[in-house]
C-alpha atoms as a PDB file:
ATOM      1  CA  UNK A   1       0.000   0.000   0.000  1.00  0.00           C
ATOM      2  CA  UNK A   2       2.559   2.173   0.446  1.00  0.00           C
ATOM      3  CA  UNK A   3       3.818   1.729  -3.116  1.00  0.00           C
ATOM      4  CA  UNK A   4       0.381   3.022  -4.307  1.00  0.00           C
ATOM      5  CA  UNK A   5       0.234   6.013  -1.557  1.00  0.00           C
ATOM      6  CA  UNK A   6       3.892   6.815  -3.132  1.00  0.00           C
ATOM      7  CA  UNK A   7       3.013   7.166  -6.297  1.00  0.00           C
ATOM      8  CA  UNK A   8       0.785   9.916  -5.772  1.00  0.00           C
ATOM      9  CA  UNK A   9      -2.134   8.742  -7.422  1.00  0.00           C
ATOM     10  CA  UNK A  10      -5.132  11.130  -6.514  1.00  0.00           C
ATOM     11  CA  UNK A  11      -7.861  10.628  -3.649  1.00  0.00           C
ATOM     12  CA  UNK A  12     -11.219  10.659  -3.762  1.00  0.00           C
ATOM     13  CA  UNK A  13     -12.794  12.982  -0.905  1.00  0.00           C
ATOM     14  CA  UNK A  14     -14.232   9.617   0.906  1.00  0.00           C
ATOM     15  CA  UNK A  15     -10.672   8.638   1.391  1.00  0.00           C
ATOM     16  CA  UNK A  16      -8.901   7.879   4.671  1.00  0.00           C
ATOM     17  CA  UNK A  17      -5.707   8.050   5.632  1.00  0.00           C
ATOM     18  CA  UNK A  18      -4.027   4.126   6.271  1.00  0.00           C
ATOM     19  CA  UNK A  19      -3.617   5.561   9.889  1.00  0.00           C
ATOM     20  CA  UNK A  20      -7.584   6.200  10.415  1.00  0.00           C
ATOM     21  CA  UNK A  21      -8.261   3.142   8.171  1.00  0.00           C
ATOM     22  CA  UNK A  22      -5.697   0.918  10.155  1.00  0.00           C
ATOM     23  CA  UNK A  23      -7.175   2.348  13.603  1.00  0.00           C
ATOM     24  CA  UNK A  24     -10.697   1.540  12.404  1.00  0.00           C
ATOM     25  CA  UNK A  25      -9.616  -2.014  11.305  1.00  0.00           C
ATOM     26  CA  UNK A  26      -8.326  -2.746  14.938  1.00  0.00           C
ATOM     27  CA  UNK A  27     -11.606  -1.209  16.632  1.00  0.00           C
ATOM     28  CA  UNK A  28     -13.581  -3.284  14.456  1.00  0.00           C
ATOM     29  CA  UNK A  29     -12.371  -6.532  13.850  1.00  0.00           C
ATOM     30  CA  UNK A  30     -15.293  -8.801  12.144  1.00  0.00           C
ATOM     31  CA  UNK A  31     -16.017 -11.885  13.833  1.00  0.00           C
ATOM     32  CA  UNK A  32     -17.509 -15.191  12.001  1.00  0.00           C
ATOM     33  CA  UNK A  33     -19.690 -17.575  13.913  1.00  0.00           C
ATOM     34  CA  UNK A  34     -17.884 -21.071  14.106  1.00  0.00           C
ATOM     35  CA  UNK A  35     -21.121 -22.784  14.424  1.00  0.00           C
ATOM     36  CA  UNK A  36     -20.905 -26.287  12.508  1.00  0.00           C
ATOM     37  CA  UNK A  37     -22.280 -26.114   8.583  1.00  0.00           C
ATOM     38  CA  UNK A  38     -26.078 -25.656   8.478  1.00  0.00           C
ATOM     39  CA  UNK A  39     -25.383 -27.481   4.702  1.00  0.00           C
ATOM     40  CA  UNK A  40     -27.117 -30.859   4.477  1.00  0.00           C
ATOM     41  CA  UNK A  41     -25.223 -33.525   2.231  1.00  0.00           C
ATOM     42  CA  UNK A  42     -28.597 -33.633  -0.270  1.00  0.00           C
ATOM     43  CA  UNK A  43     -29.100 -29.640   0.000  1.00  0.00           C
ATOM     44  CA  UNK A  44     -29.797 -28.801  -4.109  1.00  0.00           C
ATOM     45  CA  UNK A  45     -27.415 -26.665  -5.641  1.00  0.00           C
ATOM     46  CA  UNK A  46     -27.640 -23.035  -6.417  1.00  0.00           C
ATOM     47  CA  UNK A  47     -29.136 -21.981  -9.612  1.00  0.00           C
ATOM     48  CA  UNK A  48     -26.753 -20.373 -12.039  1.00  0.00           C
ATOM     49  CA  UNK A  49     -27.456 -16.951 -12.890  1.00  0.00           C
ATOM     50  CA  UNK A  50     -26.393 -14.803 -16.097  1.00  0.00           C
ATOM     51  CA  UNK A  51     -23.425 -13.163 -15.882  1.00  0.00           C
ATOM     52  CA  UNK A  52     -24.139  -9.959 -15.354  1.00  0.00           C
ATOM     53  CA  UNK A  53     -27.186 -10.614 -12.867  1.00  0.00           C
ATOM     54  CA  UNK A  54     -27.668 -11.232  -9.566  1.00  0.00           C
ATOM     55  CA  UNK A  55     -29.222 -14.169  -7.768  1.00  0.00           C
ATOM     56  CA  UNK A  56     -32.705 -13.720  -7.920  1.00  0.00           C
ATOM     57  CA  UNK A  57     -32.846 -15.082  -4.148  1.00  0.00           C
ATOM     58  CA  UNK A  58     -29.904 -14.460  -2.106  1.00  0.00           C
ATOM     59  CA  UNK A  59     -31.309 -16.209   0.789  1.00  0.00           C
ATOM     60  CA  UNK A  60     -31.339 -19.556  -0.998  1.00  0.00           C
ATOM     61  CA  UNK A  61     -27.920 -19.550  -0.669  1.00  0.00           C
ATOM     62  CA  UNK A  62     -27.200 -17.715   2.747  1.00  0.00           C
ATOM     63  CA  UNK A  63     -30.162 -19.105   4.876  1.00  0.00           C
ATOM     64  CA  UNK A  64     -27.766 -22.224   4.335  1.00  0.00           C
ATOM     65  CA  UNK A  65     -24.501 -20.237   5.586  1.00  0.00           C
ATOM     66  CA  UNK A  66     -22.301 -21.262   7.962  1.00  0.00           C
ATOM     67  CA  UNK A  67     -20.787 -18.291   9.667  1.00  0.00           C
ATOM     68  CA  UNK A  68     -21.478 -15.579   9.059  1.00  0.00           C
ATOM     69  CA  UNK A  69     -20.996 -15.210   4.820  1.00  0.00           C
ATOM     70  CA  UNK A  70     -23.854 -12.614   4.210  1.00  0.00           C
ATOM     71  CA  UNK A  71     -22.399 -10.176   6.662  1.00  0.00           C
ATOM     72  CA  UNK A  72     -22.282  -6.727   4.938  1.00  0.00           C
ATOM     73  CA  UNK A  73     -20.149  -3.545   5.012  1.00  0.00           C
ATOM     74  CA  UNK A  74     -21.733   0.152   4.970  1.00  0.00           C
ATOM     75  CA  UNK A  75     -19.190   2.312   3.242  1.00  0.00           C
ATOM     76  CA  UNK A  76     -19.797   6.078   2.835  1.00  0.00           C
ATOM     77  CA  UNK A  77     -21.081   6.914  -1.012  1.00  0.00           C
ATOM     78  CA  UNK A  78     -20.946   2.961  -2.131  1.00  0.00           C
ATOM     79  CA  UNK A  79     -23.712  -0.005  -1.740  1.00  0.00           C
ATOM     80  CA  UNK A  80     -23.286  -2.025   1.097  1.00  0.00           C
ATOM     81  CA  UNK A  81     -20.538  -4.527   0.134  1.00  0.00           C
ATOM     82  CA  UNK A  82     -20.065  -7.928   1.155  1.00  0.00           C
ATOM     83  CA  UNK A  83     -17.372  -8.909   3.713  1.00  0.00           C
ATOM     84  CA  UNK A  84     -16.349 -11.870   2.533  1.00  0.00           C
ATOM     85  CA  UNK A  85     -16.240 -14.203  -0.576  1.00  0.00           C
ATOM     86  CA  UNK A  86     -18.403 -17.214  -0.469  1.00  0.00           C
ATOM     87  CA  UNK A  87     -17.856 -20.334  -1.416  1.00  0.00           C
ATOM     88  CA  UNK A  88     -20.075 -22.651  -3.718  1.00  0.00           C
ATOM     89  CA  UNK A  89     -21.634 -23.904  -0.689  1.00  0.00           C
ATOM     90  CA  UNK A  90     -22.735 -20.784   1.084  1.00  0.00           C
ATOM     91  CA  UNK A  91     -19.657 -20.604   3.537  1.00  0.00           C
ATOM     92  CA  UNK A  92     -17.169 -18.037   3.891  1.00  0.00           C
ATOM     93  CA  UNK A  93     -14.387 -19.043   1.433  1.00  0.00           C
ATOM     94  CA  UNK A  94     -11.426 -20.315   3.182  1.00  0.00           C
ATOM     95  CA  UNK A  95      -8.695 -21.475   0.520  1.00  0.00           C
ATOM     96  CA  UNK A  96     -10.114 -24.769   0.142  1.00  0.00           C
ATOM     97  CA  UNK A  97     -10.018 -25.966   3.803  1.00  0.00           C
ATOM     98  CA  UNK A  98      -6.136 -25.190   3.861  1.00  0.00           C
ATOM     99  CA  UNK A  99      -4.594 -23.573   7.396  1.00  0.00           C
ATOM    100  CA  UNK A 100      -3.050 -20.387   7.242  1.00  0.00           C
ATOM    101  CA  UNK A 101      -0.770 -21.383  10.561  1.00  0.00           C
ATOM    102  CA  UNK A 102      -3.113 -23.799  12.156  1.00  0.00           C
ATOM    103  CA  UNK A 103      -6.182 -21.245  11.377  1.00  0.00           C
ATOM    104  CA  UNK A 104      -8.740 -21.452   9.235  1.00  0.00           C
ATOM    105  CA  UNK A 105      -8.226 -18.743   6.559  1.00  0.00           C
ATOM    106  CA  UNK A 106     -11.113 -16.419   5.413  1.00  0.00           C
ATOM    107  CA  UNK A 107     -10.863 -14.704   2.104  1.00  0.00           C
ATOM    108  CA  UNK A 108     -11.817 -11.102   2.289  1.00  0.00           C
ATOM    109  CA  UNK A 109     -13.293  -8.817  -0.487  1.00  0.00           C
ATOM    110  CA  UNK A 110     -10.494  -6.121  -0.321  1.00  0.00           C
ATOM    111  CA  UNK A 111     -11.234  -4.298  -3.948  1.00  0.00           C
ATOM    112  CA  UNK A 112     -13.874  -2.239  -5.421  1.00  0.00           C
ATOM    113  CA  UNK A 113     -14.526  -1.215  -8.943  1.00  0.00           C
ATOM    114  CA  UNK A 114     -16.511   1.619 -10.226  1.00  0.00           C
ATOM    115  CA  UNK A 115     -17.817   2.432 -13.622  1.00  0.00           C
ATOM    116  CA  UNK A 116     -19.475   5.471 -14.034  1.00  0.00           C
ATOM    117  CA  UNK A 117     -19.481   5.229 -17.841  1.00  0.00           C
ATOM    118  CA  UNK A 118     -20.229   2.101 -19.101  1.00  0.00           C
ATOM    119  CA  UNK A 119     -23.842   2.168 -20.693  1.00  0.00           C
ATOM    120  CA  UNK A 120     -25.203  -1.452 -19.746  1.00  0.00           C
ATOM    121  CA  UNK A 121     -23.744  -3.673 -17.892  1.00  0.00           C
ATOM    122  CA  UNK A 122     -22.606  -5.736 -20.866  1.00  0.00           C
ATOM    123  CA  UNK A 123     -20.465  -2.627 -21.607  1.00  0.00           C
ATOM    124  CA  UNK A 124     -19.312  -2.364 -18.025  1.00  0.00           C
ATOM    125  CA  UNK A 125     -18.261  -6.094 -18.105  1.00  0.00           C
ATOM    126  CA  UNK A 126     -16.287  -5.584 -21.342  1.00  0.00           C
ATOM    127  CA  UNK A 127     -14.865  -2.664 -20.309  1.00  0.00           C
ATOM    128  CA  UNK A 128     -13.407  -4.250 -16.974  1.00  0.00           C
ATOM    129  CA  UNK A 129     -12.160  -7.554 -19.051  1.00  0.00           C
ATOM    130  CA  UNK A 130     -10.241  -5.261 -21.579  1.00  0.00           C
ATOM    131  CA  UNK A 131      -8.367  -3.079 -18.644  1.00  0.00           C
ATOM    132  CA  UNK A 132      -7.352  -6.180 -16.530  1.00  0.00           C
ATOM    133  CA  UNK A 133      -5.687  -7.211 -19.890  1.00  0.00           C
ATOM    134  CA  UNK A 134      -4.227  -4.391 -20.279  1.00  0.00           C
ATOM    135  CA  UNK A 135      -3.100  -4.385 -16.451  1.00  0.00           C
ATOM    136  CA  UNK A 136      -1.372  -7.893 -17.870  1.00  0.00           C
ATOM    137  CA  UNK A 137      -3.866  -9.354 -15.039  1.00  0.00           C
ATOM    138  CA  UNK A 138      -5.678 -11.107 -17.892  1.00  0.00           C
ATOM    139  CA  UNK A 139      -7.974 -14.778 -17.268  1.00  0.00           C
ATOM    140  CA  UNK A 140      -5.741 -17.644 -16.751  1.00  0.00           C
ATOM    141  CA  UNK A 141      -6.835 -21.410 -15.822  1.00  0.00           C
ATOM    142  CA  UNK A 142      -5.890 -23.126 -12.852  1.00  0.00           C
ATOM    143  CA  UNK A 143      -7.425 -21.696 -10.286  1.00  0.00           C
ATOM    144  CA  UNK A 144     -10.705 -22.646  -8.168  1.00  0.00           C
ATOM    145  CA  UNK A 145     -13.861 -21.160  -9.234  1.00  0.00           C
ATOM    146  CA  UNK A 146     -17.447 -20.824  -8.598  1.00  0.00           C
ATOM    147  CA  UNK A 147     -17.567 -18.728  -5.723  1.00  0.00           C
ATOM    148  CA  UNK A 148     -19.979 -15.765  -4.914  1.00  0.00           C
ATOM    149  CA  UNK A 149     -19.975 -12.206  -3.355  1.00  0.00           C
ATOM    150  CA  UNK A 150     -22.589  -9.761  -1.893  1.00  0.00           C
ATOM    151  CA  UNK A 151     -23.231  -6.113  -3.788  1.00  0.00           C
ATOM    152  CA  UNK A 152     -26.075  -4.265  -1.958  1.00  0.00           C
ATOM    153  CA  UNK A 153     -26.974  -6.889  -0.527  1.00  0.00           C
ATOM    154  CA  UNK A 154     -27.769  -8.725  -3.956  1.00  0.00           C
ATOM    155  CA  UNK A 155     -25.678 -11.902  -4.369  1.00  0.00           C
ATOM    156  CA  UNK A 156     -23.457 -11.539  -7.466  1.00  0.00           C
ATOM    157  CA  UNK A 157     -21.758 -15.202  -9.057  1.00  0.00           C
ATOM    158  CA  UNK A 158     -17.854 -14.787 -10.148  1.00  0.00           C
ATOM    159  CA  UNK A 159     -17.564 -13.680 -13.253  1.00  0.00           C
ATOM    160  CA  UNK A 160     -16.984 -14.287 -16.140  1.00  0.00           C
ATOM    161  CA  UNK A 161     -18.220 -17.717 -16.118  1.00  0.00           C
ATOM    162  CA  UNK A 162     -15.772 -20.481 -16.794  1.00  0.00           C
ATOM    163  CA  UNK A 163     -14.019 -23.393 -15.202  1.00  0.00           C
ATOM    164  CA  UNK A 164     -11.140 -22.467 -13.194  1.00  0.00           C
ATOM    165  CA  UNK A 165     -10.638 -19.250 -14.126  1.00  0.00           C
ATOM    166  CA  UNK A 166      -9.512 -15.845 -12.317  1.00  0.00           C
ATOM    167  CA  UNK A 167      -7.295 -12.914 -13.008  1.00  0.00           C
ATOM    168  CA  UNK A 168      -4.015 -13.543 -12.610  1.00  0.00           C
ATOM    169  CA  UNK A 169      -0.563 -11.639 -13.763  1.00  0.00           C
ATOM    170  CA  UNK A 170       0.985 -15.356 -14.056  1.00  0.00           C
ATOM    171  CA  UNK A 171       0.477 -18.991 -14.795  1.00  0.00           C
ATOM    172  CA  UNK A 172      -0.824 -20.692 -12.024  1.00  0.00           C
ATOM    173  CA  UNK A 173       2.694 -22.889 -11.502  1.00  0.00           C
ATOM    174  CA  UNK A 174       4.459 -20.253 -10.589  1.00  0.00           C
ATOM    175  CA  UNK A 175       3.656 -17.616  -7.689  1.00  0.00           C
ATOM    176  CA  UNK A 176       0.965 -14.698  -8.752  1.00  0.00           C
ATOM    177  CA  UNK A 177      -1.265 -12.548  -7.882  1.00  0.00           C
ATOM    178  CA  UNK A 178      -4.919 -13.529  -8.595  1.00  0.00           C
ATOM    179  CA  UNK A 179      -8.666 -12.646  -7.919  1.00  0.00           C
ATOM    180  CA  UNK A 180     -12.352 -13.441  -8.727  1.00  0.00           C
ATOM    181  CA  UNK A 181     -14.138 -10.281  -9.499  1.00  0.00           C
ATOM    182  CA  UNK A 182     -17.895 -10.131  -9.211  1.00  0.00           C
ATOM    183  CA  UNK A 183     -21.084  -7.951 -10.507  1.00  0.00           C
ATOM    184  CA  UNK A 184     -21.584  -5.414 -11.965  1.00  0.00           C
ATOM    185  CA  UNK A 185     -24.212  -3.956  -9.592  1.00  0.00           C
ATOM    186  CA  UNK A 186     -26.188  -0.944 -11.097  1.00  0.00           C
ATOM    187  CA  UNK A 187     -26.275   1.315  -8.796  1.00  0.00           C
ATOM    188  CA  UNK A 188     -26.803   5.089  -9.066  1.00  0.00           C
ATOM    189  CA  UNK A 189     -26.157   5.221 -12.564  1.00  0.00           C
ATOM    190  CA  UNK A 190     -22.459   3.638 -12.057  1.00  0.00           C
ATOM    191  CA  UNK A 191     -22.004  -0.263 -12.476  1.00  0.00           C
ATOM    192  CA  UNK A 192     -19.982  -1.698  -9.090  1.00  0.00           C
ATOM    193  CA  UNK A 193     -17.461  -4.933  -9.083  1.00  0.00           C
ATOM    194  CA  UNK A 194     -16.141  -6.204  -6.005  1.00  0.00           C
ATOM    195  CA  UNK A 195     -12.781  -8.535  -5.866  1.00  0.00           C
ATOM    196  CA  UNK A 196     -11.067 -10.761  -3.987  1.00  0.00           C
ATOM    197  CA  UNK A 197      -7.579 -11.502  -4.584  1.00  0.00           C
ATOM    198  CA  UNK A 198      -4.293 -13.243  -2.797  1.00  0.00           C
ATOM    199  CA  UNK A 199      -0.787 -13.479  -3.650  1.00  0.00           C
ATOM    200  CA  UNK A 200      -0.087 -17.578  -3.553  1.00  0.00           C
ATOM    201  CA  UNK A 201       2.834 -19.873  -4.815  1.00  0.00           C
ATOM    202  CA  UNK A 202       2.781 -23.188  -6.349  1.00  0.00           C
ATOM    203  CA  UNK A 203       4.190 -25.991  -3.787  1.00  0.00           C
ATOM    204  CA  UNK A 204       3.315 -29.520  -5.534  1.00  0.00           C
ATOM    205  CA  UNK A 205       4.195 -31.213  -2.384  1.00  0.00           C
ATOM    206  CA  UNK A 206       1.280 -29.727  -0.891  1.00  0.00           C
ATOM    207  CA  UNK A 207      -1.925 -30.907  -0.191  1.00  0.00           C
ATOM    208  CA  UNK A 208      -3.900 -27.546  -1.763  1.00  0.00           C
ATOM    209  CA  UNK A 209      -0.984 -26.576  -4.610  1.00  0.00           C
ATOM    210  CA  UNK A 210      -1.694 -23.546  -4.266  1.00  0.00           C
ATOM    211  CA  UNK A 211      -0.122 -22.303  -1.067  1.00  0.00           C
ATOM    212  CA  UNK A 212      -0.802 -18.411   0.575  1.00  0.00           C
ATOM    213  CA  UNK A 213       1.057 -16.140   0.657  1.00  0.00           C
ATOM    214  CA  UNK A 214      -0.572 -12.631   0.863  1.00  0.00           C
ATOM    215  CA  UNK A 215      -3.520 -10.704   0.539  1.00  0.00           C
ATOM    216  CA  UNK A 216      -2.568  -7.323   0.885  1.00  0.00           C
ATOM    217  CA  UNK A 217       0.509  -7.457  -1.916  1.00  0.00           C
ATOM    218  CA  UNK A 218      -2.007  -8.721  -3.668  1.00  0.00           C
ATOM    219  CA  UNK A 219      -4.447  -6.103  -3.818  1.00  0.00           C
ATOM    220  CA  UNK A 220      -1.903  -3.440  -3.958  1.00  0.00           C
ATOM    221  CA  UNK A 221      -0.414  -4.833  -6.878  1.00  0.00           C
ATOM    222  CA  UNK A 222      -3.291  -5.076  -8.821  1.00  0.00           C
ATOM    223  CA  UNK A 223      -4.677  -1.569  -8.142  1.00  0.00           C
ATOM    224  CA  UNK A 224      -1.093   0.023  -9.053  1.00  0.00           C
ATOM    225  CA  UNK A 225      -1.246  -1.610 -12.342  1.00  0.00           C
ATOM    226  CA  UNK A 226      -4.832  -1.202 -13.281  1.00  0.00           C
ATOM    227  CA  UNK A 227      -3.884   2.660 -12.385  1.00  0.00           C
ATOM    228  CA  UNK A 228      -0.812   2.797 -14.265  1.00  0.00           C
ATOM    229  CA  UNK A 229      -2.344   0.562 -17.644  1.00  0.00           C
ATOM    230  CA  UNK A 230      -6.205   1.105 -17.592  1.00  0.00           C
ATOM    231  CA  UNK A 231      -8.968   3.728 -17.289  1.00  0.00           C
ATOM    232  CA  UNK A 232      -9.329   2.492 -13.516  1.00  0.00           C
ATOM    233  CA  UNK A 233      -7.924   4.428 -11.249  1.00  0.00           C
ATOM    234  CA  UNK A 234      -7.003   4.064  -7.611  1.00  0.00           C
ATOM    235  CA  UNK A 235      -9.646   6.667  -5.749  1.00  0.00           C
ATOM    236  CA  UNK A 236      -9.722   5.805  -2.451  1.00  0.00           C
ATOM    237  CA  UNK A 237      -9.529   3.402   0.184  1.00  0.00           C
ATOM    238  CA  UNK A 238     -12.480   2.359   2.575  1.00  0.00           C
ATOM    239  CA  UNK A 239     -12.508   0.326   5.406  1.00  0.00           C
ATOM    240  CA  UNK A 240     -14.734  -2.843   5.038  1.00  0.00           C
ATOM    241  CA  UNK A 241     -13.840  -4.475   8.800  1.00  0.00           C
ATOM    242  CA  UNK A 242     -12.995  -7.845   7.654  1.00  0.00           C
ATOM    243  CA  UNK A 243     -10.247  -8.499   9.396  1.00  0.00           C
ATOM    244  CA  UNK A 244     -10.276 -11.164  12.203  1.00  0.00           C
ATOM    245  CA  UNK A 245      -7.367 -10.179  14.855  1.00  0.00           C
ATOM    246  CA  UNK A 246      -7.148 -12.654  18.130  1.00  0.00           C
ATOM    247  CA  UNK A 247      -9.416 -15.283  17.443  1.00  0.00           C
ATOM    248  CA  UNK A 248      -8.022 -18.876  18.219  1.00  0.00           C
ATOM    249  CA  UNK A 249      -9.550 -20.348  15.006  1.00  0.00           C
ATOM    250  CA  UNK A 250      -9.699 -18.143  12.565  1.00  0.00           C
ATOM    251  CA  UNK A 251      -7.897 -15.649  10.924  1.00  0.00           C
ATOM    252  CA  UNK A 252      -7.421 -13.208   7.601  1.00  0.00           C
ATOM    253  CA  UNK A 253      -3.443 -13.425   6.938  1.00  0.00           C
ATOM    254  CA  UNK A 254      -2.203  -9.959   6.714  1.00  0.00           C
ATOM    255  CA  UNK A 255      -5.149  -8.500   5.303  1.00  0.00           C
ATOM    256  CA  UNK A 256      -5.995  -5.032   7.012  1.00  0.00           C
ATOM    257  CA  UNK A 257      -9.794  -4.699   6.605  1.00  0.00           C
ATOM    258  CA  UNK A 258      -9.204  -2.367   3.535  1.00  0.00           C
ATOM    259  CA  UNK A 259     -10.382  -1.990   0.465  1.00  0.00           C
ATOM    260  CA  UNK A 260      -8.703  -0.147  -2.632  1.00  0.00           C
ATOM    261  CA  UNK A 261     -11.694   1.399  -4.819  1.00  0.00           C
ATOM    262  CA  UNK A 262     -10.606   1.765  -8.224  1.00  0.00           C
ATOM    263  CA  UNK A 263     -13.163   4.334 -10.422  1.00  0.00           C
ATOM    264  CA  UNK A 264     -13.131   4.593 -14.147  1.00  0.00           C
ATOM    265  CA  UNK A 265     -11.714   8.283 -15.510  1.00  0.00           C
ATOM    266  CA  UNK A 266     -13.601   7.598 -18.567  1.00  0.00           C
END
């Protein structure tokens, strides 16, 4: 983060500091219930939506939650935004089950896209694919899909559709940094994405290949290059609270309970 703070790209007036947005992290650490899964072995699966829609029912999906997935952030001049990104099942995604130091790791949404030119959300979509190209963070197999995340409180599949696939700035056998975006969300006349996305490395000794590393470096390194190669730009930051500090059981790696909000210049 402080790369991107260095670099002097401009802030949006709903921007704190990393102090304030730090302090507010601590004060407000998000907690996750560690209730055993509510999911029934014959439970049927979700429906698939379009692309570009949301869910029709979000609570088919998070009545069967365990935790707390549909738990919801209230930033200042955004929709409410989904803490965390769900898995297939309903449940707080947790890198497949593997331990981040004996923990069980929960994958925060830590980036926010804004569009407030695109004229449909087809065009919104196509606009977003082309500048993650150009941000050499372009689709790449090899990666676990399917997973879900929470856009005023409408329940948004990963997009775009496809097995395996996520934005990623490098083959999946070697380390990158990668993310599952999700929307868009019409909102306001502007179309809203929401990502999630880690820094792992490759480890085929491993029971889940794809070992953790960060999610910080992660974001950070995606919203320089989006800023530097696209018509995204980094605008603020906002803190979403979904970091887990102290818990015995659970935990969020380094992530800081920030979000980077990247908004289109044109």
């Amino acid at each position: 983060m402080a790369a991107l703070l260095a670099a002097g790209f401009a802030l949006g007036s709903s921007t704190q500091t990393m102090a304030e947005a730090s302090a507010n992290a601590t004060a407000n650490a998000a907690t996750l219930d560690r209730s055993p899964s509510s999911v029934p072995e014959n439970a049927p699966p979700v429906s698939t939506p379009t692309t570009t829609a949301p869910i029709s029912t979000p609570a088919s999906i998070l009545s069967r939650a365990e935790g707390r997935a549909e738990e919801e952030s209230f930033p200042s001049g955004l929709p409410s935004i989904g803490m965390w990104m769900i898995s297939p099942k309903g449940t707080p995604a947790d890198w497949l089950g593997s331990p981040c130091r004996g923990k069980r790791l929960i994958e925060p949404i830590n980036v926010i896209i804004v569009d407030l030119f695109a004229i449909s959300a087809e065009d919104a979509t196509h606009r977003l694919l082309e500048a993650c190209a150009k941000a050499e963070f372009p689709r790449r197999q090899g990666h676990s899909s399917g997973y879900y995340a929470i856009i005023g409180s409408q329940l948004f599949e990963q997009f775009p559709s496809g097995d395996k696939d996520s934005f990623s700035d490098a083959l999946f056998v070697f380390a990158n940094d990668h993310g599952r975006i999700f929307g868009p969300l019409e909102w306001n006349g502007a179309y809203i994405f929401v990502g999630a996305f880690s820094r792992e490395r490759f480890d085929v000794a491993s029971k889940v290949k794809h070992c953790f590393e960060s999610f910080d470096r992660a974001r950070d390194a995606f919203a320089q290059r989006m800023s530097e190669s696209s018509i995204y730009k980094l605008s603020s930051f906002v803190q979403l609270g979904n970091v887990v500090l102290g818990d015995p059981a659970l935990s969020t790696g380094d992530h800081d309970g920030i979000a980077v909000v990247l908004t289109s210049e044109r």
